[in-house]
C-alpha atoms as a PDB file:
ATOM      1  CA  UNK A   1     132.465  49.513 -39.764  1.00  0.00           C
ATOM      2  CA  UNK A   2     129.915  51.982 -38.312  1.00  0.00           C
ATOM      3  CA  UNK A   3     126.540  50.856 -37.619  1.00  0.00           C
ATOM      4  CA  UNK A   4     123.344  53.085 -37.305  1.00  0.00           C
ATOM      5  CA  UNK A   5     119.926  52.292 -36.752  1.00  0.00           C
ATOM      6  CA  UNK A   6     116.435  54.571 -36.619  1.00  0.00           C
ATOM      7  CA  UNK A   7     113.470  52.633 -35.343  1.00  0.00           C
ATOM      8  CA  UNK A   8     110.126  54.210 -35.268  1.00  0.00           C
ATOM      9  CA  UNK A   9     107.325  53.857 -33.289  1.00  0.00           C
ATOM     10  CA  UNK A  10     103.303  55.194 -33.183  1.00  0.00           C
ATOM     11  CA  UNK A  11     100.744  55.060 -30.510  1.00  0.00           C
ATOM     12  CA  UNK A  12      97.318  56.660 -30.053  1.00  0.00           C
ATOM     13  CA  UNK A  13      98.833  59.755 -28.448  1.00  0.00           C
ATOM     14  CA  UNK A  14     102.302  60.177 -29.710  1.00  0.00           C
ATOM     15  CA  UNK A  15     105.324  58.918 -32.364  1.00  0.00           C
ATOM     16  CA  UNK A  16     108.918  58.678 -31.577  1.00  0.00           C
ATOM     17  CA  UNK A  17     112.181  57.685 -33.791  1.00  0.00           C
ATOM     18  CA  UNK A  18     114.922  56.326 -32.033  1.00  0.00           C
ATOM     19  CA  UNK A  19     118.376  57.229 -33.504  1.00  0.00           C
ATOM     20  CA  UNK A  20     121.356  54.478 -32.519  1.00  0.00           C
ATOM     21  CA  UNK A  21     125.216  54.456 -33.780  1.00  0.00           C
ATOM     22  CA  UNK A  22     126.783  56.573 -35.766  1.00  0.00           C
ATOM     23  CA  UNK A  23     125.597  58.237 -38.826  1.00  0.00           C
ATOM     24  CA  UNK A  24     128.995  58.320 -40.597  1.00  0.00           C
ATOM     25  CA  UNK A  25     128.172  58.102 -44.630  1.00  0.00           C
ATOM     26  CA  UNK A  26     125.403  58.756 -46.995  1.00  0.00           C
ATOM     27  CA  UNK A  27     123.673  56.059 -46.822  1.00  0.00           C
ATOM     28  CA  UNK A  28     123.497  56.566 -43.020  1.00  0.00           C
ATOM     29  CA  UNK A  29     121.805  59.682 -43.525  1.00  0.00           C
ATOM     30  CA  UNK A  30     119.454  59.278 -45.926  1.00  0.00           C
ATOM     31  CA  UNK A  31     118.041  56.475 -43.517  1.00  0.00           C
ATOM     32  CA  UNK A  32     118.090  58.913 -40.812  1.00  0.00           C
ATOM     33  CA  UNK A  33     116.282  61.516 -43.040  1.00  0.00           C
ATOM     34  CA  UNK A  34     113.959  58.902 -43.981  1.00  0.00           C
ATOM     35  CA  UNK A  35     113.021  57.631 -40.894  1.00  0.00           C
ATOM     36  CA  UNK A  36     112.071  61.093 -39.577  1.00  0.00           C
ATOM     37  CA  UNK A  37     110.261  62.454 -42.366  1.00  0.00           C
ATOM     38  CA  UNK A  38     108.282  59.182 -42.275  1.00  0.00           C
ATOM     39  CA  UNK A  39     107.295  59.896 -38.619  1.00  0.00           C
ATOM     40  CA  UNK A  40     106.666  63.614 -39.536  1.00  0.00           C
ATOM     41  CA  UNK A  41     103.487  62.441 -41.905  1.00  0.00           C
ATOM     42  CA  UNK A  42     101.738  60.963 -39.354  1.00  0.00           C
ATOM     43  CA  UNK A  43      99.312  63.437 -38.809  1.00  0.00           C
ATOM     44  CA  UNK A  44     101.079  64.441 -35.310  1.00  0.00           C
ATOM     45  CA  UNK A  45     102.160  68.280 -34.278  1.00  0.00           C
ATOM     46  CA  UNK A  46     105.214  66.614 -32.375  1.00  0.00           C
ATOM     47  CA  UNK A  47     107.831  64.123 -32.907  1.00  0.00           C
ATOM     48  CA  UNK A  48     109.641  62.799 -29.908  1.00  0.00           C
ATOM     49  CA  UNK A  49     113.008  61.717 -31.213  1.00  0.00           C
ATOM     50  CA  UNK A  50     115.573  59.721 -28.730  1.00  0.00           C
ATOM     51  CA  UNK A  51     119.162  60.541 -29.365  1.00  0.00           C
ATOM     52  CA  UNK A  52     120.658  59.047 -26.355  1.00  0.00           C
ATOM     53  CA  UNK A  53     122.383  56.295 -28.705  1.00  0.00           C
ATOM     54  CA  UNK A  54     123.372  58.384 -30.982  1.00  0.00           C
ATOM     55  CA  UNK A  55     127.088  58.571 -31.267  1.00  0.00           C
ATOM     56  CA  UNK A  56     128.964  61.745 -32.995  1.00  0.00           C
ATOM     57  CA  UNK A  57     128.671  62.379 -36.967  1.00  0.00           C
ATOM     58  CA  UNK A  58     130.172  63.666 -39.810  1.00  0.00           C
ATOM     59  CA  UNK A  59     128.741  66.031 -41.719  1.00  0.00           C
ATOM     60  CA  UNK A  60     126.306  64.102 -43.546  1.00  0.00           C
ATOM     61  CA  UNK A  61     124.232  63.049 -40.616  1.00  0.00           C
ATOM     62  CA  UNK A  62     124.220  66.614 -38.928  1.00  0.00           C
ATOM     63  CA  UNK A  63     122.976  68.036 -43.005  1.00  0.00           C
ATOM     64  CA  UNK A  64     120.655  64.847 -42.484  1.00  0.00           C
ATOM     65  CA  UNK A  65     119.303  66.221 -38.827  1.00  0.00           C
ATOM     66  CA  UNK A  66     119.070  69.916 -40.604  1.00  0.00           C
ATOM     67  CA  UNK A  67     117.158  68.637 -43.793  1.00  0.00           C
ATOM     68  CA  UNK A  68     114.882  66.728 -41.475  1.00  0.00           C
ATOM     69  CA  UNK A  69     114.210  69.350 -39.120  1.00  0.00           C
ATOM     70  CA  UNK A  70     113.330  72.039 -42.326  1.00  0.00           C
ATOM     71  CA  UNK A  71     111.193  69.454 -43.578  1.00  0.00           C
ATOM     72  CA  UNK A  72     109.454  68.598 -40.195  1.00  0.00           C
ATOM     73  CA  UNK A  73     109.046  72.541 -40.076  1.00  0.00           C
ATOM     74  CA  UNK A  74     107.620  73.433 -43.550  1.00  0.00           C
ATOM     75  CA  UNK A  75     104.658  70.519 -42.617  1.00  0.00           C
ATOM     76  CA  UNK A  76     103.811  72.308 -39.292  1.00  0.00           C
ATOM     77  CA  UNK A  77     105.779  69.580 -37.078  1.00  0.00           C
ATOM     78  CA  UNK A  78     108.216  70.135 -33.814  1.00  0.00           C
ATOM     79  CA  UNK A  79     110.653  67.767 -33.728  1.00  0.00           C
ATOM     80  CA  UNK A  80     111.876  67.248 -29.671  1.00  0.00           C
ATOM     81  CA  UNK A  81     115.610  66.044 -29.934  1.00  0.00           C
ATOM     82  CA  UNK A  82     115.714  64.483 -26.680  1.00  0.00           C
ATOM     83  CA  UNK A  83     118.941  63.297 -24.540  1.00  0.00           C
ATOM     84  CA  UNK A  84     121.732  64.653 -27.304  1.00  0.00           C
ATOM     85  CA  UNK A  85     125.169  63.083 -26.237  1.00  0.00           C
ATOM     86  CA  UNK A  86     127.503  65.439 -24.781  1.00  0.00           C
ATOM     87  CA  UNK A  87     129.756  64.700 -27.515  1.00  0.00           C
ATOM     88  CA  UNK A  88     127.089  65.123 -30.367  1.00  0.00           C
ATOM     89  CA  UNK A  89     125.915  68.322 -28.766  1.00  0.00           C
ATOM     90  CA  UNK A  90     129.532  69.796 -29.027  1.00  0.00           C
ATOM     91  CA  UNK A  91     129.299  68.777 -32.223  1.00  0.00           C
ATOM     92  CA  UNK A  92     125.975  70.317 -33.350  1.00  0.00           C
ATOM     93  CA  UNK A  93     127.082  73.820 -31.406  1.00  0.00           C
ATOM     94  CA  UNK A  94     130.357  73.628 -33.540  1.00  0.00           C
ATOM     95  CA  UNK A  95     127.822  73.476 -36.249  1.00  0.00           C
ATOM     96  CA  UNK A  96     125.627  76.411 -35.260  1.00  0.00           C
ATOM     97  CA  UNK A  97     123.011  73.556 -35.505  1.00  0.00           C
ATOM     98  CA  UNK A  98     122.268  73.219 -32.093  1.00  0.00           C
ATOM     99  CA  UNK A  99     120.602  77.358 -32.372  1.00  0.00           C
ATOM    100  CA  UNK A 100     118.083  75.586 -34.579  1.00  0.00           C
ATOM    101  CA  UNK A 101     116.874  72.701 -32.911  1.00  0.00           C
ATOM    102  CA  UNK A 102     114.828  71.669 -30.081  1.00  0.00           C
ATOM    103  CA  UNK A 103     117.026  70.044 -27.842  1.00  0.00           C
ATOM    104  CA  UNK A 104     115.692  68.705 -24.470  1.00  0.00           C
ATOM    105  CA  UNK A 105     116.812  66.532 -22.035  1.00  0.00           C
ATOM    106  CA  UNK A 106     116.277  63.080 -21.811  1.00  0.00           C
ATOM    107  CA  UNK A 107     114.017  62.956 -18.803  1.00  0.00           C
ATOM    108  CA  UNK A 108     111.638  65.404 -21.541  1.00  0.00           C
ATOM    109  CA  UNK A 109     111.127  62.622 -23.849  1.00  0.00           C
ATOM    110  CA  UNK A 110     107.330  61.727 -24.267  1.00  0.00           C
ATOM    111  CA  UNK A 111     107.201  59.676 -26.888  1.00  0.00           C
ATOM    112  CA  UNK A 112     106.431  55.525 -26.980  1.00  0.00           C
ATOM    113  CA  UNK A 113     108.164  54.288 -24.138  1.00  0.00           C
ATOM    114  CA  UNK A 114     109.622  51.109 -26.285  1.00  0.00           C
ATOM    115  CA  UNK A 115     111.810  53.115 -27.867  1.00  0.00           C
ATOM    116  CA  UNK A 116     113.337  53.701 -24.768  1.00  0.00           C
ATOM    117  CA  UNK A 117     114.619  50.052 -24.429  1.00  0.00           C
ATOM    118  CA  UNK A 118     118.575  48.922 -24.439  1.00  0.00           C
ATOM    119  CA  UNK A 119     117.734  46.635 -27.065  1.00  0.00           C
ATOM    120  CA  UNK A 120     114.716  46.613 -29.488  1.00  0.00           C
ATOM    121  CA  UNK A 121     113.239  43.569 -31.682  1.00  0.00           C
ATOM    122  CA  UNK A 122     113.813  43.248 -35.447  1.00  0.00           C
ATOM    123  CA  UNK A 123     111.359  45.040 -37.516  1.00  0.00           C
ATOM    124  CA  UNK A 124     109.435  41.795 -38.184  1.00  0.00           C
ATOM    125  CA  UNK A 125     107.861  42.263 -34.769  1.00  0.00           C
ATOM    126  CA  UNK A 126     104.383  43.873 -35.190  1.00  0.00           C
ATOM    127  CA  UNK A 127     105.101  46.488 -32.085  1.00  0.00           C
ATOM    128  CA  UNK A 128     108.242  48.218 -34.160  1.00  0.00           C
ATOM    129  CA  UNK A 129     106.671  48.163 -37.458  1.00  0.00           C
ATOM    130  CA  UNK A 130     109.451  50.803 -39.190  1.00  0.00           C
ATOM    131  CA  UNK A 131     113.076  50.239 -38.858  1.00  0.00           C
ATOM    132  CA  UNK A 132     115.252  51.884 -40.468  1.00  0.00           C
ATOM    133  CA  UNK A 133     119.154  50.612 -40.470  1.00  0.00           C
ATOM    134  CA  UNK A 134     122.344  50.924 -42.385  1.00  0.00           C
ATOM    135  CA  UNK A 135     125.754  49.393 -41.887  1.00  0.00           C
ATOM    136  CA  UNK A 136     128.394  51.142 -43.519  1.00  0.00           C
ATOM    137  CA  UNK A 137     131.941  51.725 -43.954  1.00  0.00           C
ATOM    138  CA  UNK A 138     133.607  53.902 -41.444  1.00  0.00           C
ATOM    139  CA  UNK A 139     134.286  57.018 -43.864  1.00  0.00           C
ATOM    140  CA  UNK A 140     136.315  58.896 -41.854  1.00  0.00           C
END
């Protein structure tokens, strides 16, 4: 059973999705997609998105990263992939994906610092007020 997870969080100065597990199905990556066009209508030129969790994908989740990054684009936002796996990255350069994203290292990340955390409360806690999760079946 794969398990992946996008929280989202928004401060004064900055928003930030966290992306955790793999994104292995559909339904994965339409709650990927999700979570990071949500952050994208916040009114904020830059997303900082942590990828450090992220585990590699199938297809689906890296057409989920592409359709959120066009999206992100056409409404005047950067996203900032920050701390890509080694794993994923060989993945997204397999892709040709990786030429269209901004990639930076971890240590580049400036979004909320909570996000950051090994482990982060439910979504019933008022300081992660978006989560975005989907278990699924392992499809491949």
């Amino acid at each position: 059973m794969a398990h992946f997870t996008a929280y989202s969080k928004q401060t004064q100065g900055n928003i930030g999705v966290s992306l955790r597990g793999q994104c292995a199905d559909a339904a994965a990556a339409l709650q990927l997609e999700a979570a990071i066009k949500a952050a994208t209508t916040n009114g904020k030129a830059i997303v900082w998105i942590d990828c450090q969790r992220l585990e590699p994908m199938t297809w689906q989740g890296q057409r989920a990263i592409l359709n959120a990054d066009c999206f992100a684009r056409t409404t005047g936002v950067v996203l900032q992939w920050c701390g890509m796996p080694e794993a994923v990255l060989e993945q997204l350069a397999a892709s040709g994906l990786s030429m269209l994203l901004h990639l930076q290292p971890a240590a580049h990340y400036q979004g909320p610092r909570e996000l950051l955390q090994d482990t982060l409360p439910l979504s019933t806690n008022p300081k992660f007020p978006q989560m975005y999760e989907c278990a699924s079946a392992d499809s491949g």
